[in-house]
N, C-alpha and C. Protein backbone atom coordinates (compact mmCIF):
# COMPACT_ATOMS: atom_id res chain seq x y z
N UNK A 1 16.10 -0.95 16.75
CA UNK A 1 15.45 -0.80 15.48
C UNK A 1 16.24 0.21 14.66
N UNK A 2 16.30 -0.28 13.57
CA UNK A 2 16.98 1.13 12.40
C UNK A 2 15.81 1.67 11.76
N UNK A 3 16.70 2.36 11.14
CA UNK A 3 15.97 3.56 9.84
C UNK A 3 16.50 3.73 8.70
N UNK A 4 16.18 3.68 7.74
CA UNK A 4 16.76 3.71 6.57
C UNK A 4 16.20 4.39 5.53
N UNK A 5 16.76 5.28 5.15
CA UNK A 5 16.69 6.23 4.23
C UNK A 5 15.34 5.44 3.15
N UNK A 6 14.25 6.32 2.59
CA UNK A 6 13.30 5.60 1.91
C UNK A 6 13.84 6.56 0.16
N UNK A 7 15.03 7.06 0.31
CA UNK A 7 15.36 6.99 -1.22
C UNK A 7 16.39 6.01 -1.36
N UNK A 8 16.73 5.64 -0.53
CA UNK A 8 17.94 4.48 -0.57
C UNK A 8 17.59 3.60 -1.85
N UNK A 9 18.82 2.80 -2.28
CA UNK A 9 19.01 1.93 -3.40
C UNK A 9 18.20 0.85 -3.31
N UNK A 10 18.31 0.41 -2.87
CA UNK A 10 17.53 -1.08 -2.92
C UNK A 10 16.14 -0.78 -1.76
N UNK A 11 14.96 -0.50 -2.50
CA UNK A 11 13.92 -0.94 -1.44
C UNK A 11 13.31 -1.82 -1.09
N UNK A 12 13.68 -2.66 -1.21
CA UNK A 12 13.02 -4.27 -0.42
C UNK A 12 12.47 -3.88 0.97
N UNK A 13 10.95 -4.02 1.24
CA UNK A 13 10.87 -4.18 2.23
C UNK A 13 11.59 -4.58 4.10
N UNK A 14 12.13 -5.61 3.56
CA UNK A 14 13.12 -6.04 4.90
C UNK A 14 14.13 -5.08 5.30
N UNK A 15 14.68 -4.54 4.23
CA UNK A 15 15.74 -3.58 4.78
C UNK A 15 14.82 -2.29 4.99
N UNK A 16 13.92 -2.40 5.19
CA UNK A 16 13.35 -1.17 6.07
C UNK A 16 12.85 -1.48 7.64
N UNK A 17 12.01 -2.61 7.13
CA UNK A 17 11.98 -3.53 8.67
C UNK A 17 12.05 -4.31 8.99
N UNK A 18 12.85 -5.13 9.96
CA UNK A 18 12.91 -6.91 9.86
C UNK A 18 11.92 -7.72 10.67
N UNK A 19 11.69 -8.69 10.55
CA UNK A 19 10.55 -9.58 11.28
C UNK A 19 10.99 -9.16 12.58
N UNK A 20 11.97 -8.91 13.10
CA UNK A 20 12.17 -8.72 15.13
C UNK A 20 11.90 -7.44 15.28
N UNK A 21 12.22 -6.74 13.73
CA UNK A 21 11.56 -5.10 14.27
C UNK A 21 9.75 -4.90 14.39
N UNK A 22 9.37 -5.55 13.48
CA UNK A 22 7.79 -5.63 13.15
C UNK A 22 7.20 -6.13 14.75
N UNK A 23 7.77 -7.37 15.40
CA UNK A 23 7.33 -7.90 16.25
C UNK A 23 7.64 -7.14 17.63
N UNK A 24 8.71 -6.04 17.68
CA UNK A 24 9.03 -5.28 18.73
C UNK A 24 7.51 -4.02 19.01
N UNK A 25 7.51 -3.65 17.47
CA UNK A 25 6.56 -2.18 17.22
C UNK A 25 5.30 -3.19 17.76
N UNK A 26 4.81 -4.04 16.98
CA UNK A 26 3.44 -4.75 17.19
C UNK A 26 3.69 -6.45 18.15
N UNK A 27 3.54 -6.13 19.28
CA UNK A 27 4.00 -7.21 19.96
C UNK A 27 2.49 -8.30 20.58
N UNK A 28 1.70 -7.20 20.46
CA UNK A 28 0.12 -8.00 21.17
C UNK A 28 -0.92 -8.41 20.17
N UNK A 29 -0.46 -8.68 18.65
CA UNK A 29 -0.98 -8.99 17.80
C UNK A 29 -2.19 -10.09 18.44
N UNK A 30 -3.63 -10.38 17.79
CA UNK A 30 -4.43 -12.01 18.27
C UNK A 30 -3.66 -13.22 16.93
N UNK A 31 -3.36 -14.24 17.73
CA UNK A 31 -2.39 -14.96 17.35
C UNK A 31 -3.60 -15.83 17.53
N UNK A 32 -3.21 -17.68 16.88
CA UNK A 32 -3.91 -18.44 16.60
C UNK A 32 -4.09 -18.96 18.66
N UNK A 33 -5.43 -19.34 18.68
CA UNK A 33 -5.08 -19.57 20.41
C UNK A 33 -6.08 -18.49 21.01
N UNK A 34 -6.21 -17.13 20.35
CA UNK A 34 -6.55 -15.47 21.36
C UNK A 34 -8.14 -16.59 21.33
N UNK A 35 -8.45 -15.45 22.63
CA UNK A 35 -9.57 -16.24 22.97
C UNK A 35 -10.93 -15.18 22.29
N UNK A 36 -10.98 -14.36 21.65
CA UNK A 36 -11.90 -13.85 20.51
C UNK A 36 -11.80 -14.87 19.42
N UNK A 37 -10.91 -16.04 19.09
CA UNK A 37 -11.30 -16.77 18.19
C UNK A 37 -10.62 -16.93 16.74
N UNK A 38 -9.10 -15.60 17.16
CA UNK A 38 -8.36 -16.00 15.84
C UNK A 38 -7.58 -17.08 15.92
N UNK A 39 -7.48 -17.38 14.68
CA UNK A 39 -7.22 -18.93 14.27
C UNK A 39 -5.57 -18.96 13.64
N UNK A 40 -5.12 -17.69 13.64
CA UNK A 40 -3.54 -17.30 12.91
C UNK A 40 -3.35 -16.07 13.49
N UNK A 41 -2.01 -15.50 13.10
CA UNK A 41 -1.57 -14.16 13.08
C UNK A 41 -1.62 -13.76 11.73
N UNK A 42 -2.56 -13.22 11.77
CA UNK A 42 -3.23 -12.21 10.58
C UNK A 42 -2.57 -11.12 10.51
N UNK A 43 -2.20 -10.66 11.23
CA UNK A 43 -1.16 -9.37 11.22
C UNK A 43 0.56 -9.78 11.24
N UNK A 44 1.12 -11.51 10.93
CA UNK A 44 2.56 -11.52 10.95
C UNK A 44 3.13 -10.39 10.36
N UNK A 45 4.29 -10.87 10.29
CA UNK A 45 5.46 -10.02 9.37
C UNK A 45 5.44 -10.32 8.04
N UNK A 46 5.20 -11.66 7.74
CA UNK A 46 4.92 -12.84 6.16
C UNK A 46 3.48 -11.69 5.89
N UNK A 47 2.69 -11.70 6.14
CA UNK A 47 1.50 -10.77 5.57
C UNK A 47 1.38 -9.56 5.00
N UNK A 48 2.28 -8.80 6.01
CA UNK A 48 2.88 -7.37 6.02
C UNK A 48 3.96 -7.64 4.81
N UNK A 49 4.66 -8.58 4.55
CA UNK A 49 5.33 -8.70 3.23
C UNK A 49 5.11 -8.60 2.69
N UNK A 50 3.54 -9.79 2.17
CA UNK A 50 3.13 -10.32 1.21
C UNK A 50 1.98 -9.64 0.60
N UNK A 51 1.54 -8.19 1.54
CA UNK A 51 0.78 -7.21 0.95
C UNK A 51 1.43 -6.21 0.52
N UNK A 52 2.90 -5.98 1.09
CA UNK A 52 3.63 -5.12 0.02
C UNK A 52 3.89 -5.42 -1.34
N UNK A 53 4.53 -6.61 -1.40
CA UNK A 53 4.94 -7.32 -2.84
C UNK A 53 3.83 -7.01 -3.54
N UNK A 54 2.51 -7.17 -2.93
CA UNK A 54 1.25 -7.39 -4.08
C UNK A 54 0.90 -6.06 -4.51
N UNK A 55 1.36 -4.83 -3.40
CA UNK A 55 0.66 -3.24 -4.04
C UNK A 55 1.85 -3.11 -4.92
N UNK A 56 3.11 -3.29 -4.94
CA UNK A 56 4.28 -3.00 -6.28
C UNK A 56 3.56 -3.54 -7.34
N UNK A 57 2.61 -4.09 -7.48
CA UNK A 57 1.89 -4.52 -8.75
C UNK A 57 0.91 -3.16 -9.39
N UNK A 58 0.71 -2.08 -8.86
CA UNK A 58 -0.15 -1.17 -8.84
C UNK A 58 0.37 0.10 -9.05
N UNK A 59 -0.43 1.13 -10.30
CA UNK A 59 0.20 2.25 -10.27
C UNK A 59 -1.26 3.26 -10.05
N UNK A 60 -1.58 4.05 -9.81
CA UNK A 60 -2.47 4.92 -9.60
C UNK A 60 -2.63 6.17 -10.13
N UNK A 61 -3.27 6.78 -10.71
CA UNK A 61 -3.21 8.55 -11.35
C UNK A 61 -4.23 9.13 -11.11
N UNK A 62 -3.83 10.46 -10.35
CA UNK A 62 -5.10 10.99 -10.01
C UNK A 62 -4.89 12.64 -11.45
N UNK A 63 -6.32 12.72 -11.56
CA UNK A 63 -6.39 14.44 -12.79
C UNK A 63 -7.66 14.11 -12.64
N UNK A 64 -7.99 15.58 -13.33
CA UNK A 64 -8.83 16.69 -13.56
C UNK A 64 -9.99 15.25 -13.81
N UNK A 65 -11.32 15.52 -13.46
CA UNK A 65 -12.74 14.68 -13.88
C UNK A 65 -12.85 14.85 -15.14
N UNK A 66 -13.88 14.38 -15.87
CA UNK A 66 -14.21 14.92 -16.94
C UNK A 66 -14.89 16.22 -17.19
N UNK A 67 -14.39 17.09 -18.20
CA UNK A 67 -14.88 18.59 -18.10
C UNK A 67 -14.08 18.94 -17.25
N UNK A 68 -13.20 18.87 -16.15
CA UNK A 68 -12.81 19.29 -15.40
C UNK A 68 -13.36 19.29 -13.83
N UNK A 69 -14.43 18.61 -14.03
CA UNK A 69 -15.48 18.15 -12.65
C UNK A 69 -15.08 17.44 -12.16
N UNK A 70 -14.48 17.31 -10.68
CA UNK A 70 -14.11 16.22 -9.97
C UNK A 70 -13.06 15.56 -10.10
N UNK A 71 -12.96 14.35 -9.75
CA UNK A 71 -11.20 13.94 -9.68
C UNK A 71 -11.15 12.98 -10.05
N UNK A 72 -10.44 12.31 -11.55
CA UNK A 72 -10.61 11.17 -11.67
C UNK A 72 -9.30 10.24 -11.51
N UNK A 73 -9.83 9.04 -10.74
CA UNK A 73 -8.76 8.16 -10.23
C UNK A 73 -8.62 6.96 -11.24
N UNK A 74 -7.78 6.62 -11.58
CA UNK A 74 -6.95 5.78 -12.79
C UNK A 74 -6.44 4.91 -12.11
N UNK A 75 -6.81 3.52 -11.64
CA UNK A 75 -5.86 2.44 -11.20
C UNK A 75 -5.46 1.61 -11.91
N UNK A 76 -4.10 1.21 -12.51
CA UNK A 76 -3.41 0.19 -13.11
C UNK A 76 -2.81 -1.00 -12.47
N UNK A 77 -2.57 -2.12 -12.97
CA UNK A 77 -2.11 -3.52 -12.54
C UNK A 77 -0.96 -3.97 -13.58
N UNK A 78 -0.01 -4.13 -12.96
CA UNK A 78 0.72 -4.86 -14.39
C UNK A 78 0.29 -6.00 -15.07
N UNK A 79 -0.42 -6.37 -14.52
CA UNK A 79 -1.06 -7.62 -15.68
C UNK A 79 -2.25 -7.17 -16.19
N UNK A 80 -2.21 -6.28 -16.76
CA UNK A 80 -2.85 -5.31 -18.06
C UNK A 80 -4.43 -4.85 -17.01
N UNK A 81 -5.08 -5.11 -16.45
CA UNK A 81 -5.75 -5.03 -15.37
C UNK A 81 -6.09 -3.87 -14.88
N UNK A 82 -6.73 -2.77 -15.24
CA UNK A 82 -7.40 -1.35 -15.32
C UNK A 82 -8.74 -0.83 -14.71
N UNK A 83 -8.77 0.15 -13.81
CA UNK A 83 -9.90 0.81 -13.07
C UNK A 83 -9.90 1.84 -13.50
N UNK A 84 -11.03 3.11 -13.64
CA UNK A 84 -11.04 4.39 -13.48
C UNK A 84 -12.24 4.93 -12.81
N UNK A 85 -12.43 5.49 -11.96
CA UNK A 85 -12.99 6.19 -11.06
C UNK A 85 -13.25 7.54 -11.17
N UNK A 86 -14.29 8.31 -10.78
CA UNK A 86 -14.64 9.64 -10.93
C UNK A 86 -15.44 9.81 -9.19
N UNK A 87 -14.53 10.97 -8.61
CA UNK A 87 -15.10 11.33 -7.51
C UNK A 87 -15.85 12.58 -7.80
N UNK A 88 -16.81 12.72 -7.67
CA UNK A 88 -17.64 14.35 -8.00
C UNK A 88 -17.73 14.94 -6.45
N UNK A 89 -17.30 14.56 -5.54
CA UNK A 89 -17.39 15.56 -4.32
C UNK A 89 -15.92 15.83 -4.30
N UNK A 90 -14.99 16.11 -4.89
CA UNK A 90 -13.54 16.79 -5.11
C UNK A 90 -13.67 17.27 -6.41
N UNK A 91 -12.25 18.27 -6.26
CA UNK A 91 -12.16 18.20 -7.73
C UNK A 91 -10.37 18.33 -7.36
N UNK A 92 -9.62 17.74 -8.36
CA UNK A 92 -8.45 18.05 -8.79
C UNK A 92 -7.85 18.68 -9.61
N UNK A 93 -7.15 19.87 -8.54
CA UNK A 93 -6.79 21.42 -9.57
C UNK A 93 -5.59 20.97 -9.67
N UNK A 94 -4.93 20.40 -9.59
CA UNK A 94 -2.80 20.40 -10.45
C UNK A 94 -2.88 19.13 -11.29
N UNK A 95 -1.72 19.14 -11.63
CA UNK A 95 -1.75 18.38 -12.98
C UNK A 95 -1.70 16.95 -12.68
N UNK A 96 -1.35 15.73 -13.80
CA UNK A 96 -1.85 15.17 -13.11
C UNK A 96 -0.55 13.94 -12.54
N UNK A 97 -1.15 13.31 -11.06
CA UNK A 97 -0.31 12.85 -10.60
C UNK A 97 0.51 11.36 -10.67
N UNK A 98 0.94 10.89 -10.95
CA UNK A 98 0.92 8.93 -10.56
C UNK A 98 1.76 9.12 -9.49
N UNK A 99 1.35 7.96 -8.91
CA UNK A 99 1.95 7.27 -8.10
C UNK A 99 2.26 5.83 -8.55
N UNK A 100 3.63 5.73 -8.31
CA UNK A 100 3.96 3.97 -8.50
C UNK A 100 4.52 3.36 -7.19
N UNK A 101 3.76 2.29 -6.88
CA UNK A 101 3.85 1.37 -5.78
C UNK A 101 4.74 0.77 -6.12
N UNK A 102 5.54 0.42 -7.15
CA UNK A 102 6.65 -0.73 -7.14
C UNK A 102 8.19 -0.35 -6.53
């Protein structure tokens, strides 16, 4: 298995881990067949892809509540697609943050 730098140039998923690395780390996945009754591998490597690709769609900001009460969370979508959230059992004292998933 490698490692690869996560400021590196190109972050595509794969060049961080490849389907034989995914399947080395997680090898006892329930596959279609397990006798609890799964019907696929719900946990492949194609899934684990295909839920990365979909959070690069997402940016997040956390600041101050309103008044300064609590912490309010800001979720964005690139297809114009908007949440905002207010936690009142926190509060967020620094400024404020994003995070971008893409």
């Amino acid at each position: 298995m490698s490692v690869f730098s996560v400021t590196a140039g190109n972050q595509n998923i794969a060049n961080l881990i490849t389907s034989n690395d995914w399947n080395t780390i997680f090898p006892n996945r329930a596959q279609a067949g397990h006798h609890q009754g799964a019907t696929d591998d719900f946990y492949s490597y194609a899934r684990f892809t295909s839920a990365v690709d979909k959070l690069s769609e997402y940016n997040v900001t956390f600041s101050s509540g309103p008044g300064g009460q609590g912490t309010s969370v800001a979720v964005s979508k690139t297809d114009g697609t908007s949440y905002t959230y207010v936690i009142t059992s926190s509060s967020w004292a620094g400024d404020d943050y994003t995070v971008d998933y893409s």
